[in-house]
Protein backbone atom coordinates (compact mmCIF):
# COMPACT_ATOMS: atom_id res chain seq x y z
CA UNK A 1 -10.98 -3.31 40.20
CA UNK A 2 -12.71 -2.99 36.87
CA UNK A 3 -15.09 -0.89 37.67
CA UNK A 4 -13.17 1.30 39.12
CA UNK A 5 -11.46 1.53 35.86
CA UNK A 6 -14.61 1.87 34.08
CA UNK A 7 -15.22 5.09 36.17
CA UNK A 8 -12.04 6.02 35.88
CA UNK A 9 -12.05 5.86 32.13
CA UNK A 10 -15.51 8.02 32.48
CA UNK A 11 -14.27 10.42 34.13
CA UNK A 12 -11.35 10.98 31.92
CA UNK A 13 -13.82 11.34 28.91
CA UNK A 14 -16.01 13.41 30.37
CA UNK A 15 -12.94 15.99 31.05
CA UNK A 16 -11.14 15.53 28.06
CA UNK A 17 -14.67 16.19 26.03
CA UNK A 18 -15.57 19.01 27.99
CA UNK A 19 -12.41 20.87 27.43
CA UNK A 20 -11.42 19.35 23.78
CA UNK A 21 -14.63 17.99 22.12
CA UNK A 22 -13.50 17.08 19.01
CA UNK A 23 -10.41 15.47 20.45
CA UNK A 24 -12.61 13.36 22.30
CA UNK A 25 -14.51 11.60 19.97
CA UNK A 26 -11.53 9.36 18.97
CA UNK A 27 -10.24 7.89 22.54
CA UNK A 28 -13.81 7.38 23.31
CA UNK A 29 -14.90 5.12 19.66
CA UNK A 30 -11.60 3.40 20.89
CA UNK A 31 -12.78 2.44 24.34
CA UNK A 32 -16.05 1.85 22.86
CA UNK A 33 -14.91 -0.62 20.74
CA UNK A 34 -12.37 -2.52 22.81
CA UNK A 35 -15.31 -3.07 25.33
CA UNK A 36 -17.61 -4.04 21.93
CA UNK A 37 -14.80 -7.12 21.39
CA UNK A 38 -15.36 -8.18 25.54
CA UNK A 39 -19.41 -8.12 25.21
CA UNK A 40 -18.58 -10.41 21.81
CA UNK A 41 -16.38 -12.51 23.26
CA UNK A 42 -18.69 -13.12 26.45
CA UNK A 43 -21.62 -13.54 23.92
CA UNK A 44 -20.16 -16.39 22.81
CA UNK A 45 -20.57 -18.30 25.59
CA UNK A 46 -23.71 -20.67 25.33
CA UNK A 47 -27.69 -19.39 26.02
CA UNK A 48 -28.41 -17.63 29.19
CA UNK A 49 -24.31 -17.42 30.14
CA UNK A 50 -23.70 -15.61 27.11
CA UNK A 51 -25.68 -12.46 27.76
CA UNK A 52 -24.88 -12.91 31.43
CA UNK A 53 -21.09 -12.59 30.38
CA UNK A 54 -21.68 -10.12 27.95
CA UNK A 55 -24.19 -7.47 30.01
CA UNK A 56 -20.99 -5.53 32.20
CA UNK A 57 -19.21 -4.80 28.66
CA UNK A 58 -22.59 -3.63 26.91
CA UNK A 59 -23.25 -1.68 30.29
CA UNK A 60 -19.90 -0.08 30.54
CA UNK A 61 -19.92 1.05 26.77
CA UNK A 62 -23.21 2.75 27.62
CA UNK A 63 -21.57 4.55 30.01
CA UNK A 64 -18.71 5.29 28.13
CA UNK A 65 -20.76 6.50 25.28
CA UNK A 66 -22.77 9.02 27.55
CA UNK A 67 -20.17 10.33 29.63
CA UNK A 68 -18.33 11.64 26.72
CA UNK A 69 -21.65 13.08 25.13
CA UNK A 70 -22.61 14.42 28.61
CA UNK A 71 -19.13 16.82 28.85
CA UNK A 72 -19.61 17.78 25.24
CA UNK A 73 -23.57 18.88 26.04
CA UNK A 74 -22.05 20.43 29.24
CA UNK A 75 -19.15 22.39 27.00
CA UNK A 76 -22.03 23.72 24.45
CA UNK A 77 -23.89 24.81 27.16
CA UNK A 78 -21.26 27.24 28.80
CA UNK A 79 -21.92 30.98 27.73
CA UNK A 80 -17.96 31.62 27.00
């Protein structure tokens, strides 16, 4: 279920930056970050659990990060 709201979220980004790329920026640094206070929360966990706990939040900001860049490189791209 929360991946598919991962994807979900990508998807929305990479829309919303494609057709308003400066309005994008700010929903994205907002998922960005509430997935930021899962991987630090998960990272507090002890040795090898903590990164283990912490690697689907780090993984899913990543993705976050380049689907919105990936509709705004897609937008600049356009001839119109």
């Amino acid at each position: 279920m929360i991946i598919a709201g991962v994807i979900g979220v990508c998807v929305i980004l990479a829309v919303l930056a494609f057709f308003i790329p400066r309005l994008s920026r700010h929903p994205e640094r907002g998922t960005q970050r509430t997935l930021g206070a899962g991987a630090r929360a998960g990272g507090k966990a002890p040795g090898v659990l903590g990164r283990l706990f912490s690697k689907p939040f780090n993984s899913s900001s990543r993705a976050v990060g380049r689907s919105g860049s990936a509709g705004r490189r897609t937008r600049r791209r356009m001839p119109f």
